[in-house]
Protein backbone atom coordinates (compact mmCIF):
# COMPACT_ATOMS: atom_id res chain seq x y z
CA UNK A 1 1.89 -8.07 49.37
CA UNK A 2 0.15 -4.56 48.79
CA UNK A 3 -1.58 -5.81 45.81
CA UNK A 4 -2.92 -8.72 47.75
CA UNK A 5 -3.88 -6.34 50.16
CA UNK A 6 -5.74 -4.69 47.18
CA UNK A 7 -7.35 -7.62 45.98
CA UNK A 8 -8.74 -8.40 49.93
CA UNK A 9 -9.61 -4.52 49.88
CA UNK A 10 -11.75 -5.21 46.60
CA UNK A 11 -13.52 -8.79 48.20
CA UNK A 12 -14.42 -6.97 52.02
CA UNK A 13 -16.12 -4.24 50.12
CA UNK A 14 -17.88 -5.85 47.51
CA UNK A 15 -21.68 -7.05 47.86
CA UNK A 16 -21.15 -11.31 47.64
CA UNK A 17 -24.03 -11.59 45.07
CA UNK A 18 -23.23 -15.80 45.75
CA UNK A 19 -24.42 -15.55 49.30
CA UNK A 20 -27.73 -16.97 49.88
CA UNK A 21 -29.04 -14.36 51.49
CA UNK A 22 -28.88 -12.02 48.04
CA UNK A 23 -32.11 -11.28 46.94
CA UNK A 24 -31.53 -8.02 45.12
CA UNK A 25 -31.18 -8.59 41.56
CA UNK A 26 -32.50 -10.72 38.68
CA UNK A 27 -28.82 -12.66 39.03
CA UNK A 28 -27.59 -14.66 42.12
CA UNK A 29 -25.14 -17.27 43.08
CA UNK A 30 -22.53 -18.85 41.74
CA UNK A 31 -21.97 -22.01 39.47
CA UNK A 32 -18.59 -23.83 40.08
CA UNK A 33 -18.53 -25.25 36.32
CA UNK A 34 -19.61 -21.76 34.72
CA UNK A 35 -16.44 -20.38 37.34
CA UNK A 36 -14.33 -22.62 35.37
CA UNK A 37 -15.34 -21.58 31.94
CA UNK A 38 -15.10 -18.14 32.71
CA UNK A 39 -11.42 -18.91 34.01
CA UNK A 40 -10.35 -20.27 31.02
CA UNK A 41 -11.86 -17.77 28.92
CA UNK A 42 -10.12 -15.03 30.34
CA UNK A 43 -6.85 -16.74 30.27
CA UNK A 44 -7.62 -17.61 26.58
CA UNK A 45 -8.36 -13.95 25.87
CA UNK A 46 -9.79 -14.26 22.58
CA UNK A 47 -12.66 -12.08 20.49
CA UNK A 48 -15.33 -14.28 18.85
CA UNK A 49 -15.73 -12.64 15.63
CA UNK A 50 -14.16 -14.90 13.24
CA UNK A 51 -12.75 -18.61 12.99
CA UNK A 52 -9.45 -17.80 12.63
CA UNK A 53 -8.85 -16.21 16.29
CA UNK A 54 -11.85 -18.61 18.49
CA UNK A 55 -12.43 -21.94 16.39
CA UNK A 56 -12.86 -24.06 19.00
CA UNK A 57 -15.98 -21.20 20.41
CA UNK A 58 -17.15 -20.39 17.23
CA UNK A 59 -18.10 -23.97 16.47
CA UNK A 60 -19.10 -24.49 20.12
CA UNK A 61 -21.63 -21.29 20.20
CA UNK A 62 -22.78 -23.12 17.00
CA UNK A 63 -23.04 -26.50 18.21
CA UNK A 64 -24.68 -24.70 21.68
CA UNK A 65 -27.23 -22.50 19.58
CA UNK A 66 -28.48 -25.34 17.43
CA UNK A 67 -28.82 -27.52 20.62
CA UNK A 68 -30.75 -25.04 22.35
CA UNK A 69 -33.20 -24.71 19.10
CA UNK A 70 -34.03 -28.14 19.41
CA UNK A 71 -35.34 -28.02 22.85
CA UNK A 72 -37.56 -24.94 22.37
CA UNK A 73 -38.75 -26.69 19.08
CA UNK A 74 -37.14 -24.43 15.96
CA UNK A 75 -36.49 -26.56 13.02
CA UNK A 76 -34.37 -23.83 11.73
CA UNK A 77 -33.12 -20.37 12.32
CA UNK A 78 -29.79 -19.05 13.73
CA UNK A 79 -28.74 -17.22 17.40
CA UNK A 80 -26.09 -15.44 19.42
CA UNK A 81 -25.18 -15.09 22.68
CA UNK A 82 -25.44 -11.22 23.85
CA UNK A 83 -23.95 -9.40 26.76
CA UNK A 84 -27.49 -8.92 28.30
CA UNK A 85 -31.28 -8.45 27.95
CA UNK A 86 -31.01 -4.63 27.07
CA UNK A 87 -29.18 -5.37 24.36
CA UNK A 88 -30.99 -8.58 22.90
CA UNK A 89 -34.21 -6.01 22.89
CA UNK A 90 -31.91 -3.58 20.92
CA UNK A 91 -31.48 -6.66 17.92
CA UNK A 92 -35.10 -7.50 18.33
CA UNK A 93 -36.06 -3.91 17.30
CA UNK A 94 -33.92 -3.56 14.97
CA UNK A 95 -34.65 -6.77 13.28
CA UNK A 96 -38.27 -5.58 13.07
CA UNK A 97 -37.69 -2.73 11.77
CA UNK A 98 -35.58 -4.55 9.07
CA UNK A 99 -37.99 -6.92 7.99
CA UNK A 100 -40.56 -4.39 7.23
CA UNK A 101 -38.59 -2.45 5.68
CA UNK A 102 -35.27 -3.87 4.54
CA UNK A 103 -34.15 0.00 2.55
CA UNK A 104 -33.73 1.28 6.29
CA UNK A 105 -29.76 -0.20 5.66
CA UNK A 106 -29.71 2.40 2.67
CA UNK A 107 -31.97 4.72 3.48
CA UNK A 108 -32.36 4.96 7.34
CA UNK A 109 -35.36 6.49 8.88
CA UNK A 110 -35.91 9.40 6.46
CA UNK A 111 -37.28 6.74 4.02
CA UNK A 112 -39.59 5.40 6.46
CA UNK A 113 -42.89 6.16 7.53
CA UNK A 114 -44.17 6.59 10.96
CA UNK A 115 -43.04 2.81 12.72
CA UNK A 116 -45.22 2.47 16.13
CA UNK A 117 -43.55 -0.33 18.86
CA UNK A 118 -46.23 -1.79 21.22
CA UNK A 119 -44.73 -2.65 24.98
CA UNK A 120 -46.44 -3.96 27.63
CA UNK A 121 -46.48 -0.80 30.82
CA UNK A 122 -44.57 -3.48 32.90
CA UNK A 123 -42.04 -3.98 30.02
CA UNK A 124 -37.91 -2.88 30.70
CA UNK A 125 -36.64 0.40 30.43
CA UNK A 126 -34.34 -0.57 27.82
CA UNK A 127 -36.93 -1.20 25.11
CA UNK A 128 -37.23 2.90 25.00
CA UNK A 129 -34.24 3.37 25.48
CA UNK A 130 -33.50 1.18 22.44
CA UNK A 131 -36.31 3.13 20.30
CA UNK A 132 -34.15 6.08 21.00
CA UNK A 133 -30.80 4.84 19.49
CA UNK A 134 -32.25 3.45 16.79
CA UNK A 135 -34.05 7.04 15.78
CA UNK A 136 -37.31 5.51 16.19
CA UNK A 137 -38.01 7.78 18.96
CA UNK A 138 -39.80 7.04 22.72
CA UNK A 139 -43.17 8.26 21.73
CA UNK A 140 -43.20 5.58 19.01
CA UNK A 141 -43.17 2.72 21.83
CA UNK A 142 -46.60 2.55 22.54
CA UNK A 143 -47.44 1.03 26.38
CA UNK A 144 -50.24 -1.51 26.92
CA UNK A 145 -52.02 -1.62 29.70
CA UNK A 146 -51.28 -4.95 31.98
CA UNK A 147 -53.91 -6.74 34.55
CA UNK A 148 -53.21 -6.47 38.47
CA UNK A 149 -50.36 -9.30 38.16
CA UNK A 150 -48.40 -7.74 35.49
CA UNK A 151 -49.82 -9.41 32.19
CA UNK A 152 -50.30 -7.62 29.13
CA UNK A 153 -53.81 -6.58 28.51
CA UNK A 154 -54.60 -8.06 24.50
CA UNK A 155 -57.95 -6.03 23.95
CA UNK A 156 -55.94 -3.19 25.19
CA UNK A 157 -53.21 -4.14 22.56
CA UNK A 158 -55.60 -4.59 20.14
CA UNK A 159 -57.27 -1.75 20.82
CA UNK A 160 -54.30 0.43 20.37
CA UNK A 161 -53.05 -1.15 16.97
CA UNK A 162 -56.15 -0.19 15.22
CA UNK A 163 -55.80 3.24 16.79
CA UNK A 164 -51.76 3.54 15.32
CA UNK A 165 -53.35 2.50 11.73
CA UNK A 166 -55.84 4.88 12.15
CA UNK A 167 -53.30 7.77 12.32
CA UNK A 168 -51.54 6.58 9.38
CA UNK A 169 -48.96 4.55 11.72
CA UNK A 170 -47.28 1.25 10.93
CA UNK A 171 -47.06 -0.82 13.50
CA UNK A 172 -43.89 -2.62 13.32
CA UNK A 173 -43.25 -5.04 16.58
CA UNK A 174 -44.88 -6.28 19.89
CA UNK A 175 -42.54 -6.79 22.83
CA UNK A 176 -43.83 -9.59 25.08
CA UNK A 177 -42.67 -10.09 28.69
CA UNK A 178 -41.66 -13.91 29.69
CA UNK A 179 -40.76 -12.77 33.38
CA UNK A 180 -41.57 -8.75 33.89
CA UNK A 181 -38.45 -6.94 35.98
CA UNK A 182 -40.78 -6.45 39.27
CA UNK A 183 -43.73 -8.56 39.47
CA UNK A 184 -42.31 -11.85 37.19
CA UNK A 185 -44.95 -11.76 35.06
CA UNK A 186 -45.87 -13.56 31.72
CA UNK A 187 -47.65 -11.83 29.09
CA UNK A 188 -50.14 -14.32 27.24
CA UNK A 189 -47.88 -14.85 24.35
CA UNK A 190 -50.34 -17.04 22.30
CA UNK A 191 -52.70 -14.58 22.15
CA UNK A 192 -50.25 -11.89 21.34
CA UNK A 193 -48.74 -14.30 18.96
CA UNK A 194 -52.20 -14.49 16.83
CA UNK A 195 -52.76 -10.86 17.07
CA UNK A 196 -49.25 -10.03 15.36
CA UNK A 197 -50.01 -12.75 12.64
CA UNK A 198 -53.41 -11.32 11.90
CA UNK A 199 -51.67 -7.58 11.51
CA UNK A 200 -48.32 -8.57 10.00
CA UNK A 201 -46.40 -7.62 13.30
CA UNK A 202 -43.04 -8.80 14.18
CA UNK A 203 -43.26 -10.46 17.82
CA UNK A 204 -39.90 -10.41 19.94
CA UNK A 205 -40.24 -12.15 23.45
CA UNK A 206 -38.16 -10.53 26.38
CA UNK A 207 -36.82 -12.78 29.03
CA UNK A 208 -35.78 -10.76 31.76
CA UNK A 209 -35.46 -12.97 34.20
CA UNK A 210 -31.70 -14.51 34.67
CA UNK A 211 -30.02 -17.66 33.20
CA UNK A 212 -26.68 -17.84 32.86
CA UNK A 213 -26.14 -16.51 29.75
CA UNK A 214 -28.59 -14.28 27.49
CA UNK A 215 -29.20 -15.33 23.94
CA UNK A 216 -31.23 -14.19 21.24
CA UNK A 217 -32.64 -16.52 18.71
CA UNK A 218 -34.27 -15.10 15.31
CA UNK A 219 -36.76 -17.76 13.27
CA UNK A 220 -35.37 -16.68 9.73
CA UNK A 221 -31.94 -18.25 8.05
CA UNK A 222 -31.96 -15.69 5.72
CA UNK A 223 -30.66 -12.64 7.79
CA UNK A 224 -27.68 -14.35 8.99
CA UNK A 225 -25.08 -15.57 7.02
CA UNK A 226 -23.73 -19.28 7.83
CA UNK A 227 -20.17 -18.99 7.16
CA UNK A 228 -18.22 -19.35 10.45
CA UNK A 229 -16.64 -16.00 10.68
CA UNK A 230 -19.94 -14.77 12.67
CA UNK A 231 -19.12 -11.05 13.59
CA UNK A 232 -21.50 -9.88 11.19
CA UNK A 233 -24.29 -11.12 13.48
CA UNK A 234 -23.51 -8.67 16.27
CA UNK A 235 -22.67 -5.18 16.66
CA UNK A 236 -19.73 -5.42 18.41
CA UNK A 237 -16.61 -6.33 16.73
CA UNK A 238 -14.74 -7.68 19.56
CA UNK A 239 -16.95 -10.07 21.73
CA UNK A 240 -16.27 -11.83 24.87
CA UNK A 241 -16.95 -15.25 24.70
CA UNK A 242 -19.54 -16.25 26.93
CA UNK A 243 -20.37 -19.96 25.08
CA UNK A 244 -17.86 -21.66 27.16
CA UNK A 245 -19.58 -21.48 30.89
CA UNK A 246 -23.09 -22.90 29.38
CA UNK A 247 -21.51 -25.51 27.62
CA UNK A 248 -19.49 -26.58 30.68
CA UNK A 249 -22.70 -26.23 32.57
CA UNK A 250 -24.74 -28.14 30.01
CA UNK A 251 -21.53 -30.45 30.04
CA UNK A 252 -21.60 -31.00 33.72
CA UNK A 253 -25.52 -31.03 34.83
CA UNK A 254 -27.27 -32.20 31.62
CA UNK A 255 -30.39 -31.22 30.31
CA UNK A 256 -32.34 -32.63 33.13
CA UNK A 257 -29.77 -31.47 35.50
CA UNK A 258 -30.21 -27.52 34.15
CA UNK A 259 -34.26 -28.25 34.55
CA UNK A 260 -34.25 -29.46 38.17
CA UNK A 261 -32.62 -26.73 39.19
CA UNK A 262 -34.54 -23.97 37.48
CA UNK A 263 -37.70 -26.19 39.13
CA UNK A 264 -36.32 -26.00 42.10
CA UNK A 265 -35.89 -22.03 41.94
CA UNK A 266 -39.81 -22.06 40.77
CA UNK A 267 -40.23 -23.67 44.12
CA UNK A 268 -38.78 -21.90 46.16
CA UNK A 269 -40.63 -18.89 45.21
CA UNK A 270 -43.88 -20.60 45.70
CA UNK A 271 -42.89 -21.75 49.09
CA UNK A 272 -41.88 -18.25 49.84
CA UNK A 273 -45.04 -16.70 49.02
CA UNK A 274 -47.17 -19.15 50.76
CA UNK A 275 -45.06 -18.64 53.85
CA UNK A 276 -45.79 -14.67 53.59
CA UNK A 277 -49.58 -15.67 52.91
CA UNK A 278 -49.63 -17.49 56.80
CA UNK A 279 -47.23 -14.97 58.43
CA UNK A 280 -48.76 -12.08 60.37
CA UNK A 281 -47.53 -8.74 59.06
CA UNK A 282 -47.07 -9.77 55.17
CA UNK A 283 -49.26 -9.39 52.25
CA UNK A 284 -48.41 -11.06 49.05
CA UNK A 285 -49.09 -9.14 46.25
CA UNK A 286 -49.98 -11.56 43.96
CA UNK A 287 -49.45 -14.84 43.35
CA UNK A 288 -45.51 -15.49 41.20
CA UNK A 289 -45.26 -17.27 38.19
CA UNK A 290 -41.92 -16.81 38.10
CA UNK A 291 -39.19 -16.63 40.59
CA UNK A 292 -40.06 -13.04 41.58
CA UNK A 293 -42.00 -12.91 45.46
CA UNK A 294 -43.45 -9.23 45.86
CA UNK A 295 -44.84 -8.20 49.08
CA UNK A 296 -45.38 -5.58 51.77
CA UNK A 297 -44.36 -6.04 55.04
CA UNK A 298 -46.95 -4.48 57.94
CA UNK A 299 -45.04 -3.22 61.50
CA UNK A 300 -47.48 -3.60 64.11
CA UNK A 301 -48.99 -0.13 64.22
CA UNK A 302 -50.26 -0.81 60.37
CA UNK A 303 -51.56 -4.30 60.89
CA UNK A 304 -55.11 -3.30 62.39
CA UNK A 305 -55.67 -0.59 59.74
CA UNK A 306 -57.97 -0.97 56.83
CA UNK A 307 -55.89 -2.05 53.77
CA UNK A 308 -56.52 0.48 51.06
CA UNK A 309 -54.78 1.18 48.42
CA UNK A 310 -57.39 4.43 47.43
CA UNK A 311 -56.37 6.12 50.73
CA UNK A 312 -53.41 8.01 50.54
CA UNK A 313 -52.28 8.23 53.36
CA UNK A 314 -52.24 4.78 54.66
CA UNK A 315 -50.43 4.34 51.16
CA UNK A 316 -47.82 6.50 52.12
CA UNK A 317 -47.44 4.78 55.69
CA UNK A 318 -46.99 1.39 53.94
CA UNK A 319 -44.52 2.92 51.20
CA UNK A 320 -42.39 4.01 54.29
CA UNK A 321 -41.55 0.94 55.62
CA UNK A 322 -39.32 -0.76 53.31
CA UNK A 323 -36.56 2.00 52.99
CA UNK A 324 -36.23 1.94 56.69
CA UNK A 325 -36.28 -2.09 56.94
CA UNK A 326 -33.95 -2.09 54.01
CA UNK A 327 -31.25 -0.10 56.12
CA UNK A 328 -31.51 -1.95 58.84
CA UNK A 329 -31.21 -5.08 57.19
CA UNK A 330 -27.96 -3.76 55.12
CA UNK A 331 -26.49 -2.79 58.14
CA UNK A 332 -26.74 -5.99 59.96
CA UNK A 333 -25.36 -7.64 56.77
CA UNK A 334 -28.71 -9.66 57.37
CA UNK A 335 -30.54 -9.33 53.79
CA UNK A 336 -30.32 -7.34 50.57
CA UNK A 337 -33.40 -7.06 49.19
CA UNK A 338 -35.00 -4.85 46.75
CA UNK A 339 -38.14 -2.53 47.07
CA UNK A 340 -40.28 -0.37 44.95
CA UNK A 341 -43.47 0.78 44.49
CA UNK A 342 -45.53 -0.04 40.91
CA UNK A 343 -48.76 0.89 39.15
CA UNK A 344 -49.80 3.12 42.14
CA UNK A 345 -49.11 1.05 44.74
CA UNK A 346 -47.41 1.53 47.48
CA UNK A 347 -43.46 0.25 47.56
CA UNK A 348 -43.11 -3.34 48.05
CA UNK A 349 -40.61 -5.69 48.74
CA UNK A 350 -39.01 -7.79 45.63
CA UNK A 351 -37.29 -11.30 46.77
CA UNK A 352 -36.13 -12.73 43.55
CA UNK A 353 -35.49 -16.14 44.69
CA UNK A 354 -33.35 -17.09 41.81
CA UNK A 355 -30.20 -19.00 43.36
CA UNK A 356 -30.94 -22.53 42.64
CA UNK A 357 -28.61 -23.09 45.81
CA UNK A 358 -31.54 -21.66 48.25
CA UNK A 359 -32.89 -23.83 51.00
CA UNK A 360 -36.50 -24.16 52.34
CA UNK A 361 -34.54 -22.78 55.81
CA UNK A 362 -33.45 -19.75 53.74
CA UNK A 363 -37.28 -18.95 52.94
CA UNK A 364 -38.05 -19.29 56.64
CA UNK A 365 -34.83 -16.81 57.58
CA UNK A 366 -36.40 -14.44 55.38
């Protein structure tokens, strides 16, 4: 009975990231087939590292991989599923780093020259963060400047390539943003793609927005081994198995099933932001092209000012609001939602509307 109690203890206190009135984080909801998967995985309790201990998940992360590749279009090339986005950057830029120069196994840095990482200024944390483990350093990562909705800036890029080469530099890798952590933006990839080609730059793409499970896919057979004892790929030596949920998802909904519903998320954000564009009070910041909805909400005392983000002051009345509604809302157990401010601008609500479970009434409640 008192570890019941425990376990009701744990559930009163803990934030119900299913509920659809979560808005806080790049995750939300809950999938009843994925549920499953993870239930059987635990029970299971196995490491997929080699054959011997997880056949059945080796081959099915294979099988899962390979299917994936096919829909994005890779005729080749090999994958694995990793424990986020953080650390999928961390194999991107290390990958890079191997592939212009492979001695950095033997060697490490000391036999390197200067290696230069261009991020976009509305790229995640983690991609320093991941220059500093690797002993590449922070200054090496190189921010690009992004337009007003987030998107990397390619004449800025450009720009400061030429200016890395001038200084004896070698710029290594590009980080693209399919999704950006605030604002949901998506860097112009082509273009990025065709400047890395012309300077013999690795490009890694960072999705930071949420699916079910994170993956990371690499275009070239040759750095992976195919044999079926894959812990090689990875750093970790024991790793959960996370193939299971997808392919019980993929299983249950289909391929068209999985697209209808990440549609239907991409609607609901639109219909959210064009219900803050005819609502007194808000002001979108810019349009989403993904499933993030950033905007300010105006009490009425701030509604007949001048909007101007080059006046301080009214700035710092509009960055007061959302702390104060955020409380309020958290209290009530009404809404948890996240703010902040960005690029000089004052702080801002951030709706990710993510939960493929969300109503058209849920974008009204909010």
């Amino acid at each position: 009975d008192q570890l019941l109690h425990y376990c009701e203890q744990v559930f009163k206190y803990s934030v119900k990231t299913a509920h659809p009135h979560f808005f806080n984080q790049l995750y939300a909801g809950l999938d009843p087939y994925g549920f499953a998967g993870q239930v059987v995985t635990d029970v299971l309790n196995t490491s997929i590292y080699t054959y011997e201990v997880a056949p059945v998940f080796v081959l099915m992360e294979k099988y899962l991989l390979r299917h994936v590749r096919q829909l994005i279009g890779y005729e080749g090339g090999d994958g694995t599923f990793s424990p986020g986005g953080s650390y999928s950057n961390m194999l991107g830029m290390n990958l890079a780093r191997f592939n212009k120069f492979p001695q950095v196994v033997r060697v490490g840095m000391r036999g390197l020259p200067r290696i230069v990482a261009f991020v976009s200024s509305q790229s995640h944390y983690s991609n320093k963060k991941n220059a500093a483990l690797l002993g590449i350093g922070i200054d090496d990562v190189i921010p690009v400047a992004t337009d007003n909705c987030g998107r990397m800036l390619t004449s800025d890029l450009k720009r400061k390539i030429e200016e890395s080469k001038e200084e004896g530099a070698v710029p290594f890798l590009v980080v693209g943003t399919c999704g950006t952590t605030v604002l949901g933006a998506f860097d112009p990839v082509d273009e990025i793609a065709d400047i890395c080609q012309d300077n013999n730059i690795w490009l890694h793409i960072d999705n930071c927005q949420s699916i079910q499970v994170p993956y990371l896919f690499q275009p070239d057979k040759t750095l992976y081994s195919p044999e079926y004892d894959i812990g090689s790929k990875v750093i970790q030596c024991g790793r959960k198995v996370d193939v299971f949920k997808l392919w019980l998802m993929m299983k249950a909904h289909g391929n068209i099933g999985l697209e209808s519903r990440i549609n239907k998320a991409f609607d609901n954000a639109q219909y959210l932001a064009e219900l803050v564009k005819k609502t007194d009070g808000f002001k979108l910041v810019c349009d989403p092209e993904c499933t993030n909805v950033c905007f300010w909400y105006l009490p009425k005392r701030l509604r007949k000012l001048e909007w101007r983000l080059d006046d301080k002051a009214f700035c710092q009345k509009v960055a007061a609001v959302p702390p104060i509604v955020k409380e309020k809302m958290t209290t009530s157990g009404s809404l948890l939602v996240g703010y902040q401010p960005l690029a000089g601008m004052p702080s801002f609500f951030r709706m990710v509307v993510i939960n493929d479970e969300l109503t058209k009434s849920d974008m009204h409640f909010v």
